[in-house]
PDB file of N, CA and C in Angstrom:
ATOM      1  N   UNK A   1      -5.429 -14.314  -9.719  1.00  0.00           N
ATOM      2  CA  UNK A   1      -6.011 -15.579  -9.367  1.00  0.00           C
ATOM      3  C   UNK A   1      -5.559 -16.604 -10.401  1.00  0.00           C
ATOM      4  N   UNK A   2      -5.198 -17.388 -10.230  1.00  0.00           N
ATOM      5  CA  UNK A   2      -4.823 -18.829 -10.807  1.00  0.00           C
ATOM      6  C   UNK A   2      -5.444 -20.109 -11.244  1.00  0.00           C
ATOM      7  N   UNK A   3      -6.407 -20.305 -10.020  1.00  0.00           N
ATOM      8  CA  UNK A   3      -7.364 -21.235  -9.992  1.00  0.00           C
ATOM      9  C   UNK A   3      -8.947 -20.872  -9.062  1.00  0.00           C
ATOM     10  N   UNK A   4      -9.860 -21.475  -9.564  1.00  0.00           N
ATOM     11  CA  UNK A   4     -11.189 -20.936  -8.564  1.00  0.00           C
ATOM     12  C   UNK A   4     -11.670 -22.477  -8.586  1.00  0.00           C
ATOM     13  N   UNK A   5     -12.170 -23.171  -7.039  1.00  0.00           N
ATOM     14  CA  UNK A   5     -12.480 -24.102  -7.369  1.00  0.00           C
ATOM     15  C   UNK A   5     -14.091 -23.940  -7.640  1.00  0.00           C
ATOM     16  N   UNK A   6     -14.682 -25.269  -8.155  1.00  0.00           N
ATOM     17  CA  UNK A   6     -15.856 -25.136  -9.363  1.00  0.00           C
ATOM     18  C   UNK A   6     -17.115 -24.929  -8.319  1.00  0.00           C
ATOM     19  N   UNK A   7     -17.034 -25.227  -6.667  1.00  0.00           N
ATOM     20  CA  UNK A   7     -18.149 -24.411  -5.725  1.00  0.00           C
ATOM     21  C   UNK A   7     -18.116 -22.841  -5.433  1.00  0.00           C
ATOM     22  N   UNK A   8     -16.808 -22.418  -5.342  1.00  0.00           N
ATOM     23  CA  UNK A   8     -16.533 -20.822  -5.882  1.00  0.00           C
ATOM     24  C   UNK A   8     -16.221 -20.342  -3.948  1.00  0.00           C
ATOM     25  N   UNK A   9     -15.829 -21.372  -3.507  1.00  0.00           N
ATOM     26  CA  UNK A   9     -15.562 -21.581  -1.863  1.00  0.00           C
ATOM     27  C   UNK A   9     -13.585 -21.361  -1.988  1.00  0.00           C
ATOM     28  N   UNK A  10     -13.185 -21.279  -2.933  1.00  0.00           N
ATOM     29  CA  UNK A  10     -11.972 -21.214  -2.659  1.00  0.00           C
ATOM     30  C   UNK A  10     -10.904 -20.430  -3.775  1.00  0.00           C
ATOM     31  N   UNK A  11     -10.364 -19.795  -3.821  1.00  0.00           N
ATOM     32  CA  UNK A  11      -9.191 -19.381  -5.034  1.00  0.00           C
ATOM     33  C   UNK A  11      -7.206 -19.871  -4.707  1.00  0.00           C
ATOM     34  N   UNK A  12      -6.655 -20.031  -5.728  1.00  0.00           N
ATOM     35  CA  UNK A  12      -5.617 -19.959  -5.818  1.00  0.00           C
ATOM     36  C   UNK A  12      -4.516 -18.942  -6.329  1.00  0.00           C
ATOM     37  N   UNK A  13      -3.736 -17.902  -5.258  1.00  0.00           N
ATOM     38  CA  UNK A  13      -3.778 -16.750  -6.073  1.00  0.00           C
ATOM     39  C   UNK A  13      -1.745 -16.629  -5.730  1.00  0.00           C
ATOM     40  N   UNK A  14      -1.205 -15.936  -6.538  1.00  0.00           N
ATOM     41  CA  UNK A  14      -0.020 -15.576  -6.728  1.00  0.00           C
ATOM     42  C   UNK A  14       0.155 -14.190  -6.216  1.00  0.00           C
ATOM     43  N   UNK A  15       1.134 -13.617  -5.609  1.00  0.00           N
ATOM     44  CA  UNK A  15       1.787 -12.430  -5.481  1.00  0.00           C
ATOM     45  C   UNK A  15       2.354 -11.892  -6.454  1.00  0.00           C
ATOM     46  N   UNK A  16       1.485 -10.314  -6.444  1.00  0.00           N
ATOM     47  CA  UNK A  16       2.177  -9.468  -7.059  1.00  0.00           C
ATOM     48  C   UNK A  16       2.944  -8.364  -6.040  1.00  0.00           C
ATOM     49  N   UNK A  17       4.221  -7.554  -6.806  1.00  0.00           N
ATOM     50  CA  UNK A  17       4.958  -6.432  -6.185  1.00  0.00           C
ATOM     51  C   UNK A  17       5.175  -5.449  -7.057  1.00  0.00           C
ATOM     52  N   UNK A  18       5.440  -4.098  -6.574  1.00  0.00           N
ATOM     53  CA  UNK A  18       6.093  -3.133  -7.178  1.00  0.00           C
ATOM     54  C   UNK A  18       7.825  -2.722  -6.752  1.00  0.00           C
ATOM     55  N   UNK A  19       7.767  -3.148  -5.790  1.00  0.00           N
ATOM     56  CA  UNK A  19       9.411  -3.596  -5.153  1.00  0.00           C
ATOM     57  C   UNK A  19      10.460  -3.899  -6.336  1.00  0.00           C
ATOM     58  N   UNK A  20      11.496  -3.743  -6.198  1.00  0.00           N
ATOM     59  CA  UNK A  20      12.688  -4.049  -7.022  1.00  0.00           C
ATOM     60  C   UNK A  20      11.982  -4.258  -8.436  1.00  0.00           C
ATOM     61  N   UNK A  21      11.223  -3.376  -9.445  1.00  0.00           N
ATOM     62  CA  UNK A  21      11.036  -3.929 -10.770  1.00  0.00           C
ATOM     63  C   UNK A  21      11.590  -3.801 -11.818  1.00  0.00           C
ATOM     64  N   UNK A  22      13.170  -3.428 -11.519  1.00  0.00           N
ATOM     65  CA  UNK A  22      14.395  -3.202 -12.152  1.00  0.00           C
ATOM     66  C   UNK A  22      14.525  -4.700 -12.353  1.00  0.00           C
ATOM     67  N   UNK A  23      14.773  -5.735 -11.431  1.00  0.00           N
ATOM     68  CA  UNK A  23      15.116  -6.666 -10.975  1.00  0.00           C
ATOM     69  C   UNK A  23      14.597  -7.573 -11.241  1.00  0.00           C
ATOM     70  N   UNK A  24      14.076  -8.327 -12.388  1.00  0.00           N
ATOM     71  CA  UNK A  24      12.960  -9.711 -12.519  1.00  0.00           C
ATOM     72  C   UNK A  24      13.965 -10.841 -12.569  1.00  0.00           C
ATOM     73  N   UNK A  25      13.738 -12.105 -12.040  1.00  0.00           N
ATOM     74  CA  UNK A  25      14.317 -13.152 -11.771  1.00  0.00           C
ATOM     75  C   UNK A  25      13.390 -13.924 -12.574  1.00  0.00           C
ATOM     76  N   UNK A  26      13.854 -15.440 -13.413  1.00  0.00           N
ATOM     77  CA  UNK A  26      12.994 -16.192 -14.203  1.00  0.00           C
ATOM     78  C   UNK A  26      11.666 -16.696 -13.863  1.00  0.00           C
ATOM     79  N   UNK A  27      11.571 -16.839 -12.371  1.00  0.00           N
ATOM     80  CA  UNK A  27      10.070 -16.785 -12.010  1.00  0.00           C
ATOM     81  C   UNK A  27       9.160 -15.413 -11.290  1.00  0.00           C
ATOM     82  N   UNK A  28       9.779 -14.423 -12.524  1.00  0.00           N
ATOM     83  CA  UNK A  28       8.650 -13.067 -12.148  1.00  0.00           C
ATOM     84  C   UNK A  28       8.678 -12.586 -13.721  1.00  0.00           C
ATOM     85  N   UNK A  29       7.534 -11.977 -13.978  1.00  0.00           N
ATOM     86  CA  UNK A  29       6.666 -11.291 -15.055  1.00  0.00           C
ATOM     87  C   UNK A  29       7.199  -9.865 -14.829  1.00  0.00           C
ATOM     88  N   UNK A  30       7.275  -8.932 -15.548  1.00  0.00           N
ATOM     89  CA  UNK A  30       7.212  -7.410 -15.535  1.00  0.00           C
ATOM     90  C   UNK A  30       5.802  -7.324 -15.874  1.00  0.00           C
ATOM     91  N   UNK A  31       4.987  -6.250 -15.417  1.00  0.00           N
ATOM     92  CA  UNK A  31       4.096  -5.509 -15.707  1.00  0.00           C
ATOM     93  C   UNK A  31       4.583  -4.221 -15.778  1.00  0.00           C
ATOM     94  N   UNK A  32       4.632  -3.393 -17.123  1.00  0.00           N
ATOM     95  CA  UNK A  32       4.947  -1.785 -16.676  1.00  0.00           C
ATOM     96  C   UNK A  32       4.091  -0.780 -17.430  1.00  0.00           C
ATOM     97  N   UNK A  33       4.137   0.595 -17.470  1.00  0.00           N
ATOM     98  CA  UNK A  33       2.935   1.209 -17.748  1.00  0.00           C
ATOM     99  C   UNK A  33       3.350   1.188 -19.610  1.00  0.00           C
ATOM    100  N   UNK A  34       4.788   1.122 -20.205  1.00  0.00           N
ATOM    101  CA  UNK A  34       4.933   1.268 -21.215  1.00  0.00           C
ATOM    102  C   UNK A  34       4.075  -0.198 -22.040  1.00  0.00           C
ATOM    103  N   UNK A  35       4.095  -1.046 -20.920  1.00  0.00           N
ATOM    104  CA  UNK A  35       2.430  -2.126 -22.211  1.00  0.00           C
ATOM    105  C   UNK A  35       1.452  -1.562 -22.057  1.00  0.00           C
ATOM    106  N   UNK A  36       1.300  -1.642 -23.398  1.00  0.00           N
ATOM    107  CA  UNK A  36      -0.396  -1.176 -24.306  1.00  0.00           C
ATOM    108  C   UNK A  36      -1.578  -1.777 -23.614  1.00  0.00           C
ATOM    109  N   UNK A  37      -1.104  -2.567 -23.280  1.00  0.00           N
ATOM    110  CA  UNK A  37      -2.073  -3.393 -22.089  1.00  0.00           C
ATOM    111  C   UNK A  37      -2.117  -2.676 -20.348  1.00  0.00           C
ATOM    112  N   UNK A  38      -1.714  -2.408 -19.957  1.00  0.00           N
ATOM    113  CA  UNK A  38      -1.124  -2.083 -18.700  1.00  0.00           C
ATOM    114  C   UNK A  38      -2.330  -1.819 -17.743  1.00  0.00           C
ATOM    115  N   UNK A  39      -3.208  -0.916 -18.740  1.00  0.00           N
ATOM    116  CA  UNK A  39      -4.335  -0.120 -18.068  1.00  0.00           C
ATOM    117  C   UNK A  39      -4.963  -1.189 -17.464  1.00  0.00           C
ATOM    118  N   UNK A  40      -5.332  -2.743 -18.434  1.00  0.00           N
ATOM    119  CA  UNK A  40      -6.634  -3.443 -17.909  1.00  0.00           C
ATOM    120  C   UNK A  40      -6.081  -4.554 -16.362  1.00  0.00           C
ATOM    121  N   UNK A  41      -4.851  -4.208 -16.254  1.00  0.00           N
ATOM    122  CA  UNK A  41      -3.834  -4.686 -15.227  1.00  0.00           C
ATOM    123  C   UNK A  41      -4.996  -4.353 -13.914  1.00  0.00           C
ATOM    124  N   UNK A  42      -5.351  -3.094 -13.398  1.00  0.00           N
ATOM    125  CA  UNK A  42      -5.644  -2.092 -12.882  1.00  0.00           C
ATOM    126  C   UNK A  42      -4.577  -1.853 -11.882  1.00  0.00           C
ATOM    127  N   UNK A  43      -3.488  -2.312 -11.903  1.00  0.00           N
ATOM    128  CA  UNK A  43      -1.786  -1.748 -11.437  1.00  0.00           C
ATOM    129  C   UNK A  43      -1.523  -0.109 -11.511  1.00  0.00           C
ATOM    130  N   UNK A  44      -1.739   0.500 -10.327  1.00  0.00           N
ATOM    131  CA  UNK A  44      -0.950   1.845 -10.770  1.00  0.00           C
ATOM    132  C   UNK A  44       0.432   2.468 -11.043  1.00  0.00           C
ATOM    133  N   UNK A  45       0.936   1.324 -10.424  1.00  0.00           N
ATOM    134  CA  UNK A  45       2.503   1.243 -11.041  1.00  0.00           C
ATOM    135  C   UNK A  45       3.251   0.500 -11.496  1.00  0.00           C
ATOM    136  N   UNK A  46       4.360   0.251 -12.152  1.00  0.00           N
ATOM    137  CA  UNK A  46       4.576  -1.219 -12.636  1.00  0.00           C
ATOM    138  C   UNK A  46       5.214  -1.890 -11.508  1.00  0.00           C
ATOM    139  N   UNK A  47       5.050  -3.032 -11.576  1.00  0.00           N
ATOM    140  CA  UNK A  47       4.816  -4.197 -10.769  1.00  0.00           C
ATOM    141  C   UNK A  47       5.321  -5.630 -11.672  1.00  0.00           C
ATOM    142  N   UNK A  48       5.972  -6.874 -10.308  1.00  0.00           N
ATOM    143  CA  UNK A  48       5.830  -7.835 -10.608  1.00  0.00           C
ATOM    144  C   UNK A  48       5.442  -8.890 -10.492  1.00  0.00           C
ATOM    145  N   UNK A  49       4.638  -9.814 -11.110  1.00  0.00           N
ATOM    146  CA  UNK A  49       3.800 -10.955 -10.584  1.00  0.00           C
ATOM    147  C   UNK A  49       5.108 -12.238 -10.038  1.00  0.00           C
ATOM    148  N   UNK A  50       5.349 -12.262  -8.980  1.00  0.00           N
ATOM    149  CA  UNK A  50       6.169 -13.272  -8.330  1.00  0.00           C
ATOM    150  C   UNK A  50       5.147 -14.694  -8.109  1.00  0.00           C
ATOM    151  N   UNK A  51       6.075 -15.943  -8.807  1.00  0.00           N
ATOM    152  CA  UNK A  51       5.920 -17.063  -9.522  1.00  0.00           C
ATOM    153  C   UNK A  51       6.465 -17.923  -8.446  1.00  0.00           C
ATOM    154  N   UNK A  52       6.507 -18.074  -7.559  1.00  0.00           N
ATOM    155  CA  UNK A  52       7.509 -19.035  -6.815  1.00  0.00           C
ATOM    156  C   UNK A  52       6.710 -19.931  -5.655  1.00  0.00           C
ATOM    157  N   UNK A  53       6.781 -21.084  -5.210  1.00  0.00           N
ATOM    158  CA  UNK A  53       6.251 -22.054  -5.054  1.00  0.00           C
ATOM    159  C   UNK A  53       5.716 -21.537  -3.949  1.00  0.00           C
ATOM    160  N   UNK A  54       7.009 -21.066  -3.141  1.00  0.00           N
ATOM    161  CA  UNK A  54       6.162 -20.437  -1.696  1.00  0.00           C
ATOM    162  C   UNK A  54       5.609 -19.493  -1.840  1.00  0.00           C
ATOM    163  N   UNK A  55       5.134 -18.983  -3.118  1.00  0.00           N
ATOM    164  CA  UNK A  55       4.278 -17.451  -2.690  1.00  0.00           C
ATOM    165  C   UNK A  55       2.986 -17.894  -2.915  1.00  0.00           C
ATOM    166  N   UNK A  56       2.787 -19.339  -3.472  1.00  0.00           N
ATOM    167  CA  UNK A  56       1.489 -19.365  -4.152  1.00  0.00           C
ATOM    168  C   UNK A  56       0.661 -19.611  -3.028  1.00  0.00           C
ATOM    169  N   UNK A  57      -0.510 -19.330  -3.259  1.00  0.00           N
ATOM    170  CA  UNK A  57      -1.606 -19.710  -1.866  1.00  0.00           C
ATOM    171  C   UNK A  57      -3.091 -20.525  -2.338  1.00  0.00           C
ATOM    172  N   UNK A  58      -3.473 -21.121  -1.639  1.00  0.00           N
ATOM    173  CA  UNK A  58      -5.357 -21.281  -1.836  1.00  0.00           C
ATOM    174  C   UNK A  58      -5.567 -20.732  -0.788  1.00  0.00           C
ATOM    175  N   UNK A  59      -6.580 -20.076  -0.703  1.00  0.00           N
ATOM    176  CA  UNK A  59      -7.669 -18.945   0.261  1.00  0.00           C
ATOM    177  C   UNK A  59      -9.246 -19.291   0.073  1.00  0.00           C
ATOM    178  N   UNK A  60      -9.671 -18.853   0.754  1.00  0.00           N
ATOM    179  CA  UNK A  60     -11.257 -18.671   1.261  1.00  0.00           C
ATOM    180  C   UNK A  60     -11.405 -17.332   0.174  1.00  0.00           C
ATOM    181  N   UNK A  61     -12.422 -17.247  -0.961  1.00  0.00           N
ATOM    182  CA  UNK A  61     -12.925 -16.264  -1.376  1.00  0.00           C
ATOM    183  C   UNK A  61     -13.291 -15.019  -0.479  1.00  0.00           C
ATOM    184  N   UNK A  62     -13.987 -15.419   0.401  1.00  0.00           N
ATOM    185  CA  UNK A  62     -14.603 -14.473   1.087  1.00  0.00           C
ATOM    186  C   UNK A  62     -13.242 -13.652   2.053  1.00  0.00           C
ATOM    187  N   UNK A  63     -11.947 -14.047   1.888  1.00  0.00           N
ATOM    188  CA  UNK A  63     -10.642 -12.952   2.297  1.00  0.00           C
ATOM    189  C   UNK A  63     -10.550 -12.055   0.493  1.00  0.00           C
ATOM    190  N   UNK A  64     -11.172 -12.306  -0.331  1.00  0.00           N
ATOM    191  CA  UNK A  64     -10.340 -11.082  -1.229  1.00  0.00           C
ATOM    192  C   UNK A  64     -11.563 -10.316  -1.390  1.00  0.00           C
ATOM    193  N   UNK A  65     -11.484  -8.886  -1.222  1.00  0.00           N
ATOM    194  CA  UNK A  65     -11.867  -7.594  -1.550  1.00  0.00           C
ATOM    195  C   UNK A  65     -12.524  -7.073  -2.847  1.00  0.00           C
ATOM    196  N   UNK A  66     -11.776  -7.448  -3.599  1.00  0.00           N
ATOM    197  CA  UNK A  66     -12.346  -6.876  -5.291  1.00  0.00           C
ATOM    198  C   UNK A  66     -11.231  -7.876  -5.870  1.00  0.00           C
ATOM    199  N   UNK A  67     -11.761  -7.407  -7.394  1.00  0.00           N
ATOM    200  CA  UNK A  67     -11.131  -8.122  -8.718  1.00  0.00           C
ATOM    201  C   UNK A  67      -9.931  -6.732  -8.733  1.00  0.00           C
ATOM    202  N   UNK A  68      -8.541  -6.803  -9.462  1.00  0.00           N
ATOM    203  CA  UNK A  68      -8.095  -5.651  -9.965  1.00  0.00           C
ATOM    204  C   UNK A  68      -8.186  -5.242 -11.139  1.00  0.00           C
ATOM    205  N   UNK A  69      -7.530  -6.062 -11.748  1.00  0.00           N
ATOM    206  CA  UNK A  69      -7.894  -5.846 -13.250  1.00  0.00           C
ATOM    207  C   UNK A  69      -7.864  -7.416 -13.935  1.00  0.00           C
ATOM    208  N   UNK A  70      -6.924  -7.530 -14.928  1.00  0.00           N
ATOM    209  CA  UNK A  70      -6.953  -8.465 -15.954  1.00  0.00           C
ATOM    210  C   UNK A  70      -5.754  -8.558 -16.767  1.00  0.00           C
ATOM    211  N   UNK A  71      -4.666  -9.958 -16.497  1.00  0.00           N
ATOM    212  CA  UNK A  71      -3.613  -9.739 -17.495  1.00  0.00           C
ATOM    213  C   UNK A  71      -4.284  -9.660 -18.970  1.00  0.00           C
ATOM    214  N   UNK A  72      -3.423  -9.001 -20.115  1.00  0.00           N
ATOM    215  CA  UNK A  72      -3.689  -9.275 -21.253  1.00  0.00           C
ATOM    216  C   UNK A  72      -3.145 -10.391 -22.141  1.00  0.00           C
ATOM    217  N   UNK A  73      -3.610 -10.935 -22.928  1.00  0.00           N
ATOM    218  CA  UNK A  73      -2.847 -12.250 -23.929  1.00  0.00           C
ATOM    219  C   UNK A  73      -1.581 -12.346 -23.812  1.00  0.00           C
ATOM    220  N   UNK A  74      -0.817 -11.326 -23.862  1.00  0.00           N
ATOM    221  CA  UNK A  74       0.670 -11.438 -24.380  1.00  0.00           C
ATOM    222  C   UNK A  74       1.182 -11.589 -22.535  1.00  0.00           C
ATOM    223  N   UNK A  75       0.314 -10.704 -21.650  1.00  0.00           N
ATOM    224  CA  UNK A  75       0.864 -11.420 -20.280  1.00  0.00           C
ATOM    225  C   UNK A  75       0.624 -12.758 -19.555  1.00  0.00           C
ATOM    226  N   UNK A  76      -0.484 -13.254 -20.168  1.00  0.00           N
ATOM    227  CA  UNK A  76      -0.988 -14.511 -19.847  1.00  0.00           C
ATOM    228  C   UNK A  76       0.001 -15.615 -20.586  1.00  0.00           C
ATOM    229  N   UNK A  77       0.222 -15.474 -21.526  1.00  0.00           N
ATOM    230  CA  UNK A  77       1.223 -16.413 -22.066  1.00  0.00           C
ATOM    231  C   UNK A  77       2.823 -16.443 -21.455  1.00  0.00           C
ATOM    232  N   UNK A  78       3.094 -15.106 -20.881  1.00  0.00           N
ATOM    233  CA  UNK A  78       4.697 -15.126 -20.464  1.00  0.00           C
ATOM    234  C   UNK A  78       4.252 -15.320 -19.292  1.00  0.00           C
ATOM    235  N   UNK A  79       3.127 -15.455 -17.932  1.00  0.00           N
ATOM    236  CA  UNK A  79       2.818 -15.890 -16.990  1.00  0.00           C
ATOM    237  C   UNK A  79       2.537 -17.162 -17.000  1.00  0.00           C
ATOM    238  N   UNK A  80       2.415 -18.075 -17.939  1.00  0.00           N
ATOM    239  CA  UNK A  80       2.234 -19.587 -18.558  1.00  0.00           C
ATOM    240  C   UNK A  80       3.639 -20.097 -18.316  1.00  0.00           C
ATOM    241  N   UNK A  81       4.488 -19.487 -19.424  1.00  0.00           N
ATOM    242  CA  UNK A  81       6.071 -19.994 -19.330  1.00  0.00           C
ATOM    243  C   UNK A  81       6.484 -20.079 -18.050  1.00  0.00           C
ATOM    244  N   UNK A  82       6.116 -18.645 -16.809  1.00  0.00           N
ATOM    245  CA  UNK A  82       6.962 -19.102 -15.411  1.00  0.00           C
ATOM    246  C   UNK A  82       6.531 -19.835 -14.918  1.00  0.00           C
ATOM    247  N   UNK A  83       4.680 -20.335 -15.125  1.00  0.00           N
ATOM    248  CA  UNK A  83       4.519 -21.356 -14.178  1.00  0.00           C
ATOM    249  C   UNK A  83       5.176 -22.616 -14.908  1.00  0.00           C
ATOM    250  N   UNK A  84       5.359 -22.681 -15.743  1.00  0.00           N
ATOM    251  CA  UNK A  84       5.911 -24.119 -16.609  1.00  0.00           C
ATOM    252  C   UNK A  84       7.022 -24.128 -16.008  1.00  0.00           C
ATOM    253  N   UNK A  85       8.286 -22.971 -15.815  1.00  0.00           N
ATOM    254  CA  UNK A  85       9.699 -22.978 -15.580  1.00  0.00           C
ATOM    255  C   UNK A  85       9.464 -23.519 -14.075  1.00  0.00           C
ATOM    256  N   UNK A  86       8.751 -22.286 -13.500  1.00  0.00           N
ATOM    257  CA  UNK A  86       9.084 -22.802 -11.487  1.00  0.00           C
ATOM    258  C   UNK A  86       8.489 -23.723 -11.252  1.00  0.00           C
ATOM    259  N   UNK A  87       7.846 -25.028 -11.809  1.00  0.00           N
ATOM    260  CA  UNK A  87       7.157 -26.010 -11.956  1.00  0.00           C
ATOM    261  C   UNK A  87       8.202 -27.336 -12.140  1.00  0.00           C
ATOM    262  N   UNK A  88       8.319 -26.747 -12.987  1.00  0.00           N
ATOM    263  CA  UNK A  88       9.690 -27.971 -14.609  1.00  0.00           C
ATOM    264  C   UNK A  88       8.512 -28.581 -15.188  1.00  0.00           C
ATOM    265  N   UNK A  89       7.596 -28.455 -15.460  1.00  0.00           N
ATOM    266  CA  UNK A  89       6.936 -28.390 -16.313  1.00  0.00           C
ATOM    267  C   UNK A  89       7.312 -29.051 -17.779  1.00  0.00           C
ATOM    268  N   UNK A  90       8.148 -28.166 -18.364  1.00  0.00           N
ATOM    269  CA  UNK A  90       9.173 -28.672 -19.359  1.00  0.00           C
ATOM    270  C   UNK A  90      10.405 -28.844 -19.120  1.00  0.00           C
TER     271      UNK A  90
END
């Protein structure tokens, strides 16, 4: 999730994959089990968070199911940089 708006009626959420994770392009993240972090992901395999304009969505809360897990610091910050890059941001 990306954004929640402040009535809690809506989220903004990004795609993740486990597809091609040989393969990261400047607007995708690796998640893999070798981060120390990985576990609080709740990802059972590694996976990548795809960053790209058309994947992003706003939704109705009441379409998502559960929470999964939780990036950690060091993924939240390199998930910062792609939205800055696929943005231009900087």
């Amino acid at each position: 999730m990306l954004w929640a708006d402040s009535q809690g009626h809506d989220v903004t959420v990004c795609f993740i994959s486990s597809q091609s994770i040989d393969q990261i392009s400047p607007e995708e993240v690796a998640l893999t089990p070798e981060d120390s972090s990985f576990s609080q992901t709740g990802l059972k395999v590694a996976s990548k968070i795809k960053i790209r304009v058309t994947k992003i969505v706003t939704i109705e809360c009441r379409l998502l199911q559960r929470r999964l897990g939780r990036l950690a610091d060091q993924h939240l910050q390199a998930f910062n940089q792609v939205l800055k890059l696929a943005f231009q941001l900087e």
